[in-house]
C-alpha atoms as a PDB file:
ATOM      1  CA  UNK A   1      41.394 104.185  82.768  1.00  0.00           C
ATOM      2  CA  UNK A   2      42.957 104.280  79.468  1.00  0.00           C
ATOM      3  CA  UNK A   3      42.910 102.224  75.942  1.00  0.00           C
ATOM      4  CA  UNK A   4      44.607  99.986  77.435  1.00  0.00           C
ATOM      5  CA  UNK A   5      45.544 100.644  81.258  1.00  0.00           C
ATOM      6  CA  UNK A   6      44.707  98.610  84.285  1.00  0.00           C
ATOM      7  CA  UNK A   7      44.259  99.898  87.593  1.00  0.00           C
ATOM      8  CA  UNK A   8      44.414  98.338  90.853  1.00  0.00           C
ATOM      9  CA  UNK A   9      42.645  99.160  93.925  1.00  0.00           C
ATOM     10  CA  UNK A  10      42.969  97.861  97.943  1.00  0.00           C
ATOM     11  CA  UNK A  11      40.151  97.342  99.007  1.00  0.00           C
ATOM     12  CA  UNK A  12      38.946  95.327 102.322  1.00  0.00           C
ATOM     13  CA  UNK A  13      36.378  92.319 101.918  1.00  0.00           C
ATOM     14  CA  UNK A  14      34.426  89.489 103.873  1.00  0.00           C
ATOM     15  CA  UNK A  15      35.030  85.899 102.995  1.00  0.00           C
ATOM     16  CA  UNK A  16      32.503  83.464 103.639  1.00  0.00           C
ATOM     17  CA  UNK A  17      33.065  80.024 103.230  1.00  0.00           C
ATOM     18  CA  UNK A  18      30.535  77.064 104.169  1.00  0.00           C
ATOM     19  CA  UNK A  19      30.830  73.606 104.221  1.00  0.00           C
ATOM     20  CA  UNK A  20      27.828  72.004 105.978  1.00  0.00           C
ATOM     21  CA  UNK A  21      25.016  69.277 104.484  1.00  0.00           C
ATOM     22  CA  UNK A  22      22.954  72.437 103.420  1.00  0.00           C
ATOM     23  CA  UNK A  23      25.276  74.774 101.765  1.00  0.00           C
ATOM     24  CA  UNK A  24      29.020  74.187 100.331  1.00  0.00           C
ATOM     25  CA  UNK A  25      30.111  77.456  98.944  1.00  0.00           C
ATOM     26  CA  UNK A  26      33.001  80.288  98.997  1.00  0.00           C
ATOM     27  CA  UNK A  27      32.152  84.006  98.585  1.00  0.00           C
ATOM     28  CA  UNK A  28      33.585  87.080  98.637  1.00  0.00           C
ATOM     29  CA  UNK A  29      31.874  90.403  99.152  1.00  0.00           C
ATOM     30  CA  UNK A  30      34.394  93.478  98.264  1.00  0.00           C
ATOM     31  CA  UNK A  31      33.463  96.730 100.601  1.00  0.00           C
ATOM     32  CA  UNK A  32      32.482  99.750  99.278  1.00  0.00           C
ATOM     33  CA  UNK A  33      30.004  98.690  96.872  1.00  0.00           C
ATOM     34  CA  UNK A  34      33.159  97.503  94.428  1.00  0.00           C
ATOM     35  CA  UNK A  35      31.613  95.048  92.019  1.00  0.00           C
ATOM     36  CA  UNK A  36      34.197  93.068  89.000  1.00  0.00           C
ATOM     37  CA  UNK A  37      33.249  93.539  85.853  1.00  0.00           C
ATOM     38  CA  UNK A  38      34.216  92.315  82.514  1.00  0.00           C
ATOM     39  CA  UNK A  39      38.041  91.533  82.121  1.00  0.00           C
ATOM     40  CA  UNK A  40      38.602  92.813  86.288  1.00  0.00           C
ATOM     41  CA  UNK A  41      40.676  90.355  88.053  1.00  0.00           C
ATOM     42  CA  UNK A  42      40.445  89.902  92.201  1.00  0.00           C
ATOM     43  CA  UNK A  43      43.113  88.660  94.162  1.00  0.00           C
ATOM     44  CA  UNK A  44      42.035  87.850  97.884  1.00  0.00           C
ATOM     45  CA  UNK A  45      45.352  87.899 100.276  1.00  0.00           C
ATOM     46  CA  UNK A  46      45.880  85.209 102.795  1.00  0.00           C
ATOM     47  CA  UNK A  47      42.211  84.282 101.917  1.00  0.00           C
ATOM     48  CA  UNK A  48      41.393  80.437 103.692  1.00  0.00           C
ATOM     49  CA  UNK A  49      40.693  77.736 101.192  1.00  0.00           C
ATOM     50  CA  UNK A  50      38.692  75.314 103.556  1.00  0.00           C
ATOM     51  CA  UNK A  51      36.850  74.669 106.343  1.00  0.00           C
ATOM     52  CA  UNK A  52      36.233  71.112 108.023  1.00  0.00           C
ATOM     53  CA  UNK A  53      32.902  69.839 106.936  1.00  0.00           C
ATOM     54  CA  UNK A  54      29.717  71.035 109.163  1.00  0.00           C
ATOM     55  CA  UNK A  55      31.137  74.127 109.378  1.00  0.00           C
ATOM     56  CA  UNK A  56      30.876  78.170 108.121  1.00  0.00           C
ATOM     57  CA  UNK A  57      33.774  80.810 108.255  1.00  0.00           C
ATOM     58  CA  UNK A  58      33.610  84.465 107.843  1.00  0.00           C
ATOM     59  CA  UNK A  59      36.851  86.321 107.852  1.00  0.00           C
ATOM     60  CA  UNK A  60      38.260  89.868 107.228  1.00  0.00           C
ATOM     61  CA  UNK A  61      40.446  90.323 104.374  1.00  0.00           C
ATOM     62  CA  UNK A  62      42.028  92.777 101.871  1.00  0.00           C
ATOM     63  CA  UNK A  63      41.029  92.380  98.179  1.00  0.00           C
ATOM     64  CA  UNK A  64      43.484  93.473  95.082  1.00  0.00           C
ATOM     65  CA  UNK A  65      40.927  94.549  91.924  1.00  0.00           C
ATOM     66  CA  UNK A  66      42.617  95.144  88.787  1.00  0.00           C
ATOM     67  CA  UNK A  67      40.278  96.816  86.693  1.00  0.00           C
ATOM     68  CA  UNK A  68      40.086  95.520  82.921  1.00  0.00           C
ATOM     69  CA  UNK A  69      41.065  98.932  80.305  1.00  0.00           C
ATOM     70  CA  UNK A  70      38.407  99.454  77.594  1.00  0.00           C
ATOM     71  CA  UNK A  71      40.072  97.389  75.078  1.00  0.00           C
ATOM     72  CA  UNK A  72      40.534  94.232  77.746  1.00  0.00           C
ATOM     73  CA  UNK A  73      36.658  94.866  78.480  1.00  0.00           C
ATOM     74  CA  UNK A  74      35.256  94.792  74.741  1.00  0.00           C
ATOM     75  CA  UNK A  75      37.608  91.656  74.114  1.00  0.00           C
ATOM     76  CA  UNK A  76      36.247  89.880  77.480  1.00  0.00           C
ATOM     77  CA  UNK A  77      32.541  90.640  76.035  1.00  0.00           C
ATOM     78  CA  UNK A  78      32.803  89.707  73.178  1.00  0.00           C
ATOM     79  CA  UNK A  79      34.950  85.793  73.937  1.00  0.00           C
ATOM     80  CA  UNK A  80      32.235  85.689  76.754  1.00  0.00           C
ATOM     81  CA  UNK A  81      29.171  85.639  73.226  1.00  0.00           C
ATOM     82  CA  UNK A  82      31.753  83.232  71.576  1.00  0.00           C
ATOM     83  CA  UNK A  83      31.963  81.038  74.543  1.00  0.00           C
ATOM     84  CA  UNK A  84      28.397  81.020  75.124  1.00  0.00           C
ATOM     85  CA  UNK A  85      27.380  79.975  71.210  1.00  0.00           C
ATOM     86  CA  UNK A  86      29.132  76.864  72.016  1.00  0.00           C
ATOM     87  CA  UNK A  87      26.222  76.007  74.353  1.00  0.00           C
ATOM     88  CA  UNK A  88      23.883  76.334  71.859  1.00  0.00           C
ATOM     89  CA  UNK A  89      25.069  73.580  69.598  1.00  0.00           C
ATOM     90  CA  UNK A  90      23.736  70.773  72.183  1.00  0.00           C
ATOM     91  CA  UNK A  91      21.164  68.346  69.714  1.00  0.00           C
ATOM     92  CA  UNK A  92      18.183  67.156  71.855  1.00  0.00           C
ATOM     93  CA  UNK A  93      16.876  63.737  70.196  1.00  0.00           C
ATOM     94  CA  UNK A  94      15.499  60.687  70.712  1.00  0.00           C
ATOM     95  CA  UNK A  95      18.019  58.909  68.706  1.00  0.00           C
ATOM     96  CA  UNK A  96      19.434  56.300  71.481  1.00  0.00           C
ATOM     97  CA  UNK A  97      22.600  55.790  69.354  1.00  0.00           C
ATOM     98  CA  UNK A  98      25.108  58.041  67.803  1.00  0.00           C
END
């Protein structure tokens, strides 16, 4: 992985997706141990996008990651700090006008 070089790997994963009064969620869990990091990008092919409600899925599917190159990955970091100071600028008072 260069400066500035993606790579892309197959991989196979398991998509869960739950739609029920308890849980309503989507998740993917790549094989192999594979986790995204900063900058990665994952495609899921043919993936499902719903379920009717009350129920779970779990399918088999193949994954596309496209690893982030070093420069991509320092860039992602550091917009992610950015991104996040914006949260800190939230005023708590008692003030019940603006």
């Amino acid at each position: 992985m260069g400066f500035f070089g993606r790579r892309r790997v197959e991989v196979p994963c398991t998509v869960e997706i739950e739609q029920t009064p308890e849980s309503l969620h989507a998740h993917v869990t790549l094989d192999g141990g594979l986790q995204p990091g900063p900058g990665d990008e994952v495609t899921v092919h043919d993936a499902p996008t719903s379920v009717p409600y009350g129920e779970r899925l779990v399918v088999r599917r193949t994954a596309t990651l496209v690893r982030a190159g070093w420069a991509e990955r320092l860039w992602t970091r550091l917009a992610g700090h950015f991104e996040l100071t914006e949260l800190y600028e939230v005023s708590f008072s008692e003030r019940t006008r603006l």
